[in-house]
Protein backbone atom coordinates (compact mmCIF):
# COMPACT_ATOMS: atom_id res chain seq x y z
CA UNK A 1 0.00 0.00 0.00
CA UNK A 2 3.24 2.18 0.11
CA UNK A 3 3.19 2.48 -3.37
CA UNK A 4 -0.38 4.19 -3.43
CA UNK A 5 0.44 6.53 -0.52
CA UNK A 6 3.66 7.84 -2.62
CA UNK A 7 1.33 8.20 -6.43
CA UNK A 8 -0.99 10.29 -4.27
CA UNK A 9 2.41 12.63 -2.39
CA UNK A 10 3.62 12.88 -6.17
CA UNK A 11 -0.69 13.84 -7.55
CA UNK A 12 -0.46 15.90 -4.68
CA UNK A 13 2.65 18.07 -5.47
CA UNK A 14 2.07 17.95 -9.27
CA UNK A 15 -1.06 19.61 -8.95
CA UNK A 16 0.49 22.47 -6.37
CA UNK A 17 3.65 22.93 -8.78
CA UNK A 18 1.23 23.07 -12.22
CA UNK A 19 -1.01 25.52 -9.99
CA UNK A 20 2.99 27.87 -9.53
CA UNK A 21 3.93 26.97 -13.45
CA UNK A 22 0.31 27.77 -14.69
CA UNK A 23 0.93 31.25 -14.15
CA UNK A 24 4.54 31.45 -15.23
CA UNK A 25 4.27 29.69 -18.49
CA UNK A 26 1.20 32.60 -19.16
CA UNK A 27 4.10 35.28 -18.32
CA UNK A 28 6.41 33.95 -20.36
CA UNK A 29 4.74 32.37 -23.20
CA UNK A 30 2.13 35.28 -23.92
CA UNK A 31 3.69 37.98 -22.40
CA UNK A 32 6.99 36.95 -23.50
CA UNK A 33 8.94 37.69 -20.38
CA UNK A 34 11.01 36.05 -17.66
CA UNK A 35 9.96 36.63 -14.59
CA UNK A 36 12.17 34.81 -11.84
CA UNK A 37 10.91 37.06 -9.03
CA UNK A 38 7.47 34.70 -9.67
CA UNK A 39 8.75 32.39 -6.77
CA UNK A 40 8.48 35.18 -4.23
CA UNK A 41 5.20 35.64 -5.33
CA UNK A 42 4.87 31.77 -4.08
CA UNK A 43 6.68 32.82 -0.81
CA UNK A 44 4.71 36.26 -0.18
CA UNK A 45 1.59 33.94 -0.83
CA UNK A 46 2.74 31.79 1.93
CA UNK A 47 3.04 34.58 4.23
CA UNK A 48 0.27 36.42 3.60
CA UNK A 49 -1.74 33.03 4.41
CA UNK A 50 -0.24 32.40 7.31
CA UNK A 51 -0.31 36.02 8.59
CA UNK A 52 -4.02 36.64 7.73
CA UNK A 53 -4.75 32.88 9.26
CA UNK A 54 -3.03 33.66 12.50
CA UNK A 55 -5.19 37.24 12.61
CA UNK A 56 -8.58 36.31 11.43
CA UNK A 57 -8.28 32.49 13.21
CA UNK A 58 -9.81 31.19 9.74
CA UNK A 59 -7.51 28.58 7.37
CA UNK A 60 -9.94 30.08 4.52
CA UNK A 61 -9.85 33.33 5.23
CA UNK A 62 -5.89 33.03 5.07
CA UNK A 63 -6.18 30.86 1.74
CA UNK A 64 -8.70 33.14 -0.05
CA UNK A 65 -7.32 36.08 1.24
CA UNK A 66 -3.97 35.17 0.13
CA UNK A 67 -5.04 34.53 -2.91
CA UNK A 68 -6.51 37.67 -3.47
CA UNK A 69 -4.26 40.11 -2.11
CA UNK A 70 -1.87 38.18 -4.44
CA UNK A 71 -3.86 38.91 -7.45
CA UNK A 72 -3.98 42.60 -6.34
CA UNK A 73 0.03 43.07 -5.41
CA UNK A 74 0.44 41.49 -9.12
CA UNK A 75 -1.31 43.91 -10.58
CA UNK A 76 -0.08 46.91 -9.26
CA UNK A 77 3.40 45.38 -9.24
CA UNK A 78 2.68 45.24 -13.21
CA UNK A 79 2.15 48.19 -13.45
CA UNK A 80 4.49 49.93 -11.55
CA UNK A 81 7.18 48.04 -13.20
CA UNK A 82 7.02 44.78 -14.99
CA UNK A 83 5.08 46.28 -18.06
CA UNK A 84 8.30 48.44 -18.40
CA UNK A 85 10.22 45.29 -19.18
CA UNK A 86 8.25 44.02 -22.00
CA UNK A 87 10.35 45.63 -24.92
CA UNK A 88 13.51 45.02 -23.13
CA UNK A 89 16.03 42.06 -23.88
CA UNK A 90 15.68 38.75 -21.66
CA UNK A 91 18.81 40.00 -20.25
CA UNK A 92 17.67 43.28 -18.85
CA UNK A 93 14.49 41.15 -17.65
CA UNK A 94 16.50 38.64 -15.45
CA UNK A 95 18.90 41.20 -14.00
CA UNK A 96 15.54 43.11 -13.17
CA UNK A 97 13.59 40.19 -11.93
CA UNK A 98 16.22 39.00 -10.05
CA UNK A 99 17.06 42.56 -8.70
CA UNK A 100 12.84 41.91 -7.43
CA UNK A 101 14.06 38.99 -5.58
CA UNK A 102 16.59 40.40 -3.20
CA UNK A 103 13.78 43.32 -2.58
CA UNK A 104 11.19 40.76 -1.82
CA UNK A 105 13.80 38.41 0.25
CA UNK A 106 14.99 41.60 2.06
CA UNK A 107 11.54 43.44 2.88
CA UNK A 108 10.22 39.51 4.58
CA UNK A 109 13.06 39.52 6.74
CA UNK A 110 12.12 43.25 7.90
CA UNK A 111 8.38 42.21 8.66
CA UNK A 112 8.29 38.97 9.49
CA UNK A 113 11.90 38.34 11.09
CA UNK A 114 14.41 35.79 9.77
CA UNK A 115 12.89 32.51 12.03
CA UNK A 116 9.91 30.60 9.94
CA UNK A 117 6.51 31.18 10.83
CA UNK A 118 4.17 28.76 12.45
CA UNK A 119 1.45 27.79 10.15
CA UNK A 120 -0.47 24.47 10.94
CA UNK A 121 -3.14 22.22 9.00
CA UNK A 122 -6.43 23.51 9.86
CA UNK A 123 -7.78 21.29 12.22
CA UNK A 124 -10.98 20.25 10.52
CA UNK A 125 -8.47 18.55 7.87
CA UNK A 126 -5.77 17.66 10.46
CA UNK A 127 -6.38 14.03 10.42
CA UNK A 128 -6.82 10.99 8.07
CA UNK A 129 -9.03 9.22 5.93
CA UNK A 130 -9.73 5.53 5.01
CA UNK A 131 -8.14 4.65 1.21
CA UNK A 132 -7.49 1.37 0.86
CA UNK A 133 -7.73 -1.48 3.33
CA UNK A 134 -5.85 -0.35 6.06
CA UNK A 135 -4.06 2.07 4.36
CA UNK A 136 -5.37 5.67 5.38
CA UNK A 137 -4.04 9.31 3.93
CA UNK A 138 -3.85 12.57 5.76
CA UNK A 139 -6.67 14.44 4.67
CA UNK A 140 -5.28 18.00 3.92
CA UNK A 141 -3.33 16.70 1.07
CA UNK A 142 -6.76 15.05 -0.34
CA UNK A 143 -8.50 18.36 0.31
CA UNK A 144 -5.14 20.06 -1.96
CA UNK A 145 -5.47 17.71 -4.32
CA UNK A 146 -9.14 18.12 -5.34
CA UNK A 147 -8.49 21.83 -5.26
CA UNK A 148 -5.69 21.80 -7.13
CA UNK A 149 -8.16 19.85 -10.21
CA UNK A 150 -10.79 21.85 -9.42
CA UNK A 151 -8.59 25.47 -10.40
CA UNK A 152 -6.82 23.66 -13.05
CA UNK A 153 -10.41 22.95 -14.75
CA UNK A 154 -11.67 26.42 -13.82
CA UNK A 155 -8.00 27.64 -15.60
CA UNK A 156 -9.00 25.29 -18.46
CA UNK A 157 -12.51 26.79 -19.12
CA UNK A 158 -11.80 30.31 -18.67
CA UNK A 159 -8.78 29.97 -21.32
CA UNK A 160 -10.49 27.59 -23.61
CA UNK A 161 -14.21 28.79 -23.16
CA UNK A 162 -14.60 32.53 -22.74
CA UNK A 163 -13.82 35.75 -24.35
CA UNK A 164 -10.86 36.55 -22.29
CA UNK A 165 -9.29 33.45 -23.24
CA UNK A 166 -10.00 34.29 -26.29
CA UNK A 167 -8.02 37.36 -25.93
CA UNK A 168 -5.05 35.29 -24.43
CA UNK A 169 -5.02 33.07 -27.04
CA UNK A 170 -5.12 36.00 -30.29
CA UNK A 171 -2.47 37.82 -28.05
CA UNK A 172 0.15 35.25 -28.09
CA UNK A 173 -0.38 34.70 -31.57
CA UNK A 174 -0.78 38.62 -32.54
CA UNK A 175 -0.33 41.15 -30.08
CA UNK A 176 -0.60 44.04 -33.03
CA UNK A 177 -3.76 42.68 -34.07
CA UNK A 178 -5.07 42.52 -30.91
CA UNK A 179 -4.90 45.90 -30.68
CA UNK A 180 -6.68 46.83 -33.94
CA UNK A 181 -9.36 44.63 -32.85
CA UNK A 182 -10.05 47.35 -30.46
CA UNK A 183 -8.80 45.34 -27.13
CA UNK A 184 -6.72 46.90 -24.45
CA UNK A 185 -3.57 45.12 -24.24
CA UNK A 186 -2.28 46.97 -21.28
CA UNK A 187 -5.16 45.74 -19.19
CA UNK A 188 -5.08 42.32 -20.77
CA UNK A 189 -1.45 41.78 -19.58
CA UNK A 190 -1.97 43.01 -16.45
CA UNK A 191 -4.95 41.06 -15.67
CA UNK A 192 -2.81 38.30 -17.04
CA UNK A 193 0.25 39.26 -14.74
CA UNK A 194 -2.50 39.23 -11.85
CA UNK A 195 -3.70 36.07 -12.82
CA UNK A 196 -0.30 34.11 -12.08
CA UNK A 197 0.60 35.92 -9.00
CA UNK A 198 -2.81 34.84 -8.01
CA UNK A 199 -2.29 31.43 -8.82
CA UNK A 200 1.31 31.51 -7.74
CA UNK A 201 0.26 32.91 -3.76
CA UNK A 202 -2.68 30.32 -4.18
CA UNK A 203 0.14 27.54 -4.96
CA UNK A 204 2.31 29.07 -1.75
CA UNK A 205 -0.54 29.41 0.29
CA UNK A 206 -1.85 25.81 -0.23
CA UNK A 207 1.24 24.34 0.74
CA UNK A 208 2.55 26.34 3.41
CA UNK A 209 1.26 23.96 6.11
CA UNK A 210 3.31 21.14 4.51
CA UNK A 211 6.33 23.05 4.64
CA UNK A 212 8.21 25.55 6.14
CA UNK A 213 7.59 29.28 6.08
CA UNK A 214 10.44 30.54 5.42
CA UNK A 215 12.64 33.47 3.15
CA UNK A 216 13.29 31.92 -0.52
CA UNK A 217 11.41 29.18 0.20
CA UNK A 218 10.42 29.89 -3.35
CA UNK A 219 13.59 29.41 -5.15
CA UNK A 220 13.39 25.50 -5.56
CA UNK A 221 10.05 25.62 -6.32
CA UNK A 222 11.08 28.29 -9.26
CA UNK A 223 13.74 26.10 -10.78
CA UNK A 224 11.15 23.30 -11.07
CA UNK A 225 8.56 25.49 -12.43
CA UNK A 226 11.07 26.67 -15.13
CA UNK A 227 11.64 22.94 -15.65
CA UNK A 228 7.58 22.32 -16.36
CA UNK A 229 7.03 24.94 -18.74
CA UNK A 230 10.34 24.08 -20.65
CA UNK A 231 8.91 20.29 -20.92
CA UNK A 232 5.14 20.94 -21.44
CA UNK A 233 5.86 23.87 -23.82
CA UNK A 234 6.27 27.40 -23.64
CA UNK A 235 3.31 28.87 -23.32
CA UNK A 236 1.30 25.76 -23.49
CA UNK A 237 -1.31 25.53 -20.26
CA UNK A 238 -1.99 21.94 -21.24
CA UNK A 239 2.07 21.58 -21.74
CA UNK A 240 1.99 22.72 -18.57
CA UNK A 241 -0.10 20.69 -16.81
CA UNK A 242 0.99 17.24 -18.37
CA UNK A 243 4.83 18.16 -17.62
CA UNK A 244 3.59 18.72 -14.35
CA UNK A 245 2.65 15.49 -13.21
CA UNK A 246 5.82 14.48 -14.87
CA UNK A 247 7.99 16.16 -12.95
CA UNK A 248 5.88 15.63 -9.73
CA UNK A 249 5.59 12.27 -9.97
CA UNK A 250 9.66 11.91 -10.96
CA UNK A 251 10.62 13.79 -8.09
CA UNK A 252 8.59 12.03 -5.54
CA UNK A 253 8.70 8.71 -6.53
CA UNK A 254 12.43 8.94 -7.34
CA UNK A 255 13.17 10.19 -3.39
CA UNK A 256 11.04 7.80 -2.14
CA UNK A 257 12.11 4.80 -4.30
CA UNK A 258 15.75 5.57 -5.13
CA UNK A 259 17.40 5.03 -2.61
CA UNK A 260 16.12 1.67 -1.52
CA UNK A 261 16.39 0.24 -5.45
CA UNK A 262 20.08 1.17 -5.37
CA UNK A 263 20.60 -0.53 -1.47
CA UNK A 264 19.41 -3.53 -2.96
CA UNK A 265 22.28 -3.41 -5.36
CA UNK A 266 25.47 -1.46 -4.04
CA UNK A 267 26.39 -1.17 -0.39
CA UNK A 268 24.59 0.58 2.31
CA UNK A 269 27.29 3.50 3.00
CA UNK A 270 27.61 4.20 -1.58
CA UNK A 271 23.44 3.70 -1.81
CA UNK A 272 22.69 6.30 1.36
CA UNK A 273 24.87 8.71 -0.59
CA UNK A 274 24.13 8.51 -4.00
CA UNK A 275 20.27 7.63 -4.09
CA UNK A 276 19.55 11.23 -2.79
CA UNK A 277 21.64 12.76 -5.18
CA UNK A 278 20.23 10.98 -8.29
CA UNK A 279 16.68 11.60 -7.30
CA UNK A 280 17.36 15.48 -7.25
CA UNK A 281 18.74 14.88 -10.40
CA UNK A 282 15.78 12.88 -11.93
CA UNK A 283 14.16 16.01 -13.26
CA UNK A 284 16.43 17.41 -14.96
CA UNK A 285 17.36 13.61 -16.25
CA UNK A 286 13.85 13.93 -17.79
CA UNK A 287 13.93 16.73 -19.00
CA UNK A 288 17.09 16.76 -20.98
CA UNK A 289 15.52 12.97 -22.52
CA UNK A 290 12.08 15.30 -23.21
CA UNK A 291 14.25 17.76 -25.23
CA UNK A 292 16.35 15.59 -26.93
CA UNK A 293 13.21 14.06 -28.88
CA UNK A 294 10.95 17.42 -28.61
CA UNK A 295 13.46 20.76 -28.78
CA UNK A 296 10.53 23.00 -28.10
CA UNK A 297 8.66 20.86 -25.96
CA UNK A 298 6.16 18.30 -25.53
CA UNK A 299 3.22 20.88 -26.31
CA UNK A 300 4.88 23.66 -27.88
CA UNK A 301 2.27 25.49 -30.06
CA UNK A 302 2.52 24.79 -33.57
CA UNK A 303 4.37 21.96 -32.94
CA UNK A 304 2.95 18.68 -34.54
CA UNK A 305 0.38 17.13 -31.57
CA UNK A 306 1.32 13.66 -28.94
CA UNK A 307 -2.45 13.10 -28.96
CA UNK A 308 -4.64 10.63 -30.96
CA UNK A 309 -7.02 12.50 -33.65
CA UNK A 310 -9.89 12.53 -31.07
CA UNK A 311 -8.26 13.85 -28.52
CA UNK A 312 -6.93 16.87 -30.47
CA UNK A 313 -10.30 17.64 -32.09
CA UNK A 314 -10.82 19.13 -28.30
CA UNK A 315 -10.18 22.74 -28.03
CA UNK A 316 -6.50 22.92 -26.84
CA UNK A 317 -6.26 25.12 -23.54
CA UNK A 318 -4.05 28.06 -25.03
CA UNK A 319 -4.26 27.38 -28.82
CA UNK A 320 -1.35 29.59 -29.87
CA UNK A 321 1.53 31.15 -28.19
CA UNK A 322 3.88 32.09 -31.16
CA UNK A 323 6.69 34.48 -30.64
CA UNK A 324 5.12 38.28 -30.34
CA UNK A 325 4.55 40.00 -33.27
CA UNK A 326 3.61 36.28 -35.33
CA UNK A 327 1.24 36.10 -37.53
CA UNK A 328 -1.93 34.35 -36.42
């Protein structure tokens, strides 16, 4: 029954880190920028949760407040100063982004001291629930995971089914014709821009209570994200979501698998050592195999489609994300 408890750790956190990627793969793939201050969006999402949990006594007031205080910092933070980075070079965008970082790092260690904050499972979820047999599962990670489907669906039909998405999808292809169409661009990117931060404090916020809040606890969470939307795609929602529960389920079953395959084969002292170290490295191990056979992805736009003929007939979650000024 181990086996069941690890495929639902690795559903669990492929659903939180597609919920992180979701919005950075809409950043970068429509928007056309690289944003790595979009993991201290994850760690101000974490803090706000906790902080506005600890005042108001309420796990959803923290979550849903988190969420949307998130949504609102994006969008002023976009227009303050990310929308002054579009035309730049991805240079001048990292150096800037990563300039955002050491502000955000900084200004959490001013308000909230260097020592983690406390922030506990609610208690209404604190315990466990029956699976299989005698094998039960801690039910805050079942509640996360049918969240986490619940906004990726939501995400799904908003991009795929209404006339914003629509929007999304003609401004990755077309950003000039957009425009002539009569739609604000400015207010679509920031909206856009609000969306991930939304999605990225909703991600932090979620799994706070699983881990530690603490500064940077975004940065690993970054470099996987990075690794998603450079598997599923970029710009690709759908990329994004099948890379993943790639990566998700890679990184958790290979750290809690690894090491035991590899005792069973080399010594104890060699096995303790290097099972750890190849299950960090299993990610990127699958992602270097994804690009060998698919340089731009598994779901890059434009790209000729993995799925059967029925499956693609579907409307595809973001239907074009071609370089910015592309024709449609």
């Amino acid at each position: 029954m181990l086996w069941i408890e690890q495929l639902l750790n690795g559903l669990q956190y492929s659903l939180m880190l597609f919920l992180f990627a979701a919005g950075l793969t809409l950043v970068f793939g429509i928007m056309n920028l690289v944003n790595l201050a979009h993991g201290s969006l994850y760690m101000l999402g974490a803090y706000s949760a906790a902080t506005l949990t600890a005042l108001s006594g309420s796990y959803a007031i923290g979550l849903l407040g988190a969420m949307l205080f998130m949504g609102l910092f994006g969008a002023v933070l976009e227009m303050v100063l990310i929308r002054r980075l579009y035309r730049q070079d991805h240079l001048t965008q990292v150096l800037a982004t990563f300039a955002l970082i050491l502000i955000f790092n900084e200004s959490v260690r001013i308000l909230w001291g260097v020592q983690p904050l406390p922030y506990n499972v609610p208690a209404a979820l604190s315990g466990s629930v029956p699976i299989a047999g005698d094998l039960r599962y801690s039910a805050y990670r079942l509640a996360t995971i049918a969240a986490g489907v619940v906004v990726a669906l939501l995400l799904y039909w908003m991009v795929s089914r209404t006339r914003v998405g629509m929007w999304v999808r003609a401004g990755a292809s077309n950003r000039e014709m957009v425009q002539m169409m009569g739609v604000n661009v400015r207010r679509l990117f920031t909206a856009i821009f609000a969306l991930g931060a939304a999605l990225s404090g909703l991600a932090g916020a979620a799994l706070a209570p699983l881990m530690s809040v603490q500064v940077g606890m975004g940065d690993e969470v970054l470099i996987l994200a990075f690794v998603v939307v450079v598997v599923g795609g970029v710009g690709s929602i759908r990329g994004a979501f099948i890379a993943a529960l790639l990566v998700g389920m890679v990184d958790s079953m290979g750290r809690a698998w690894l090491p035991g395959l590899l005792g069973k084969v080399l010594p104890a002292h060699i096995a303790s050592d290097l099972g750890p170290a190849l299950a960090s490295m299993s990610v990127y191990l699958l992602m270097a195999i994804v690009l060998m056979i698919r340089p731009m992805g598994l779901f890059f736009p434009g790209a000729p489609s993995l799925l059967p003929k029925w499956l693609r007939r579907r409307p595809p979650m973001l239907a074009s994300a071609a370089p910015r000024g592309a024709s449609a």
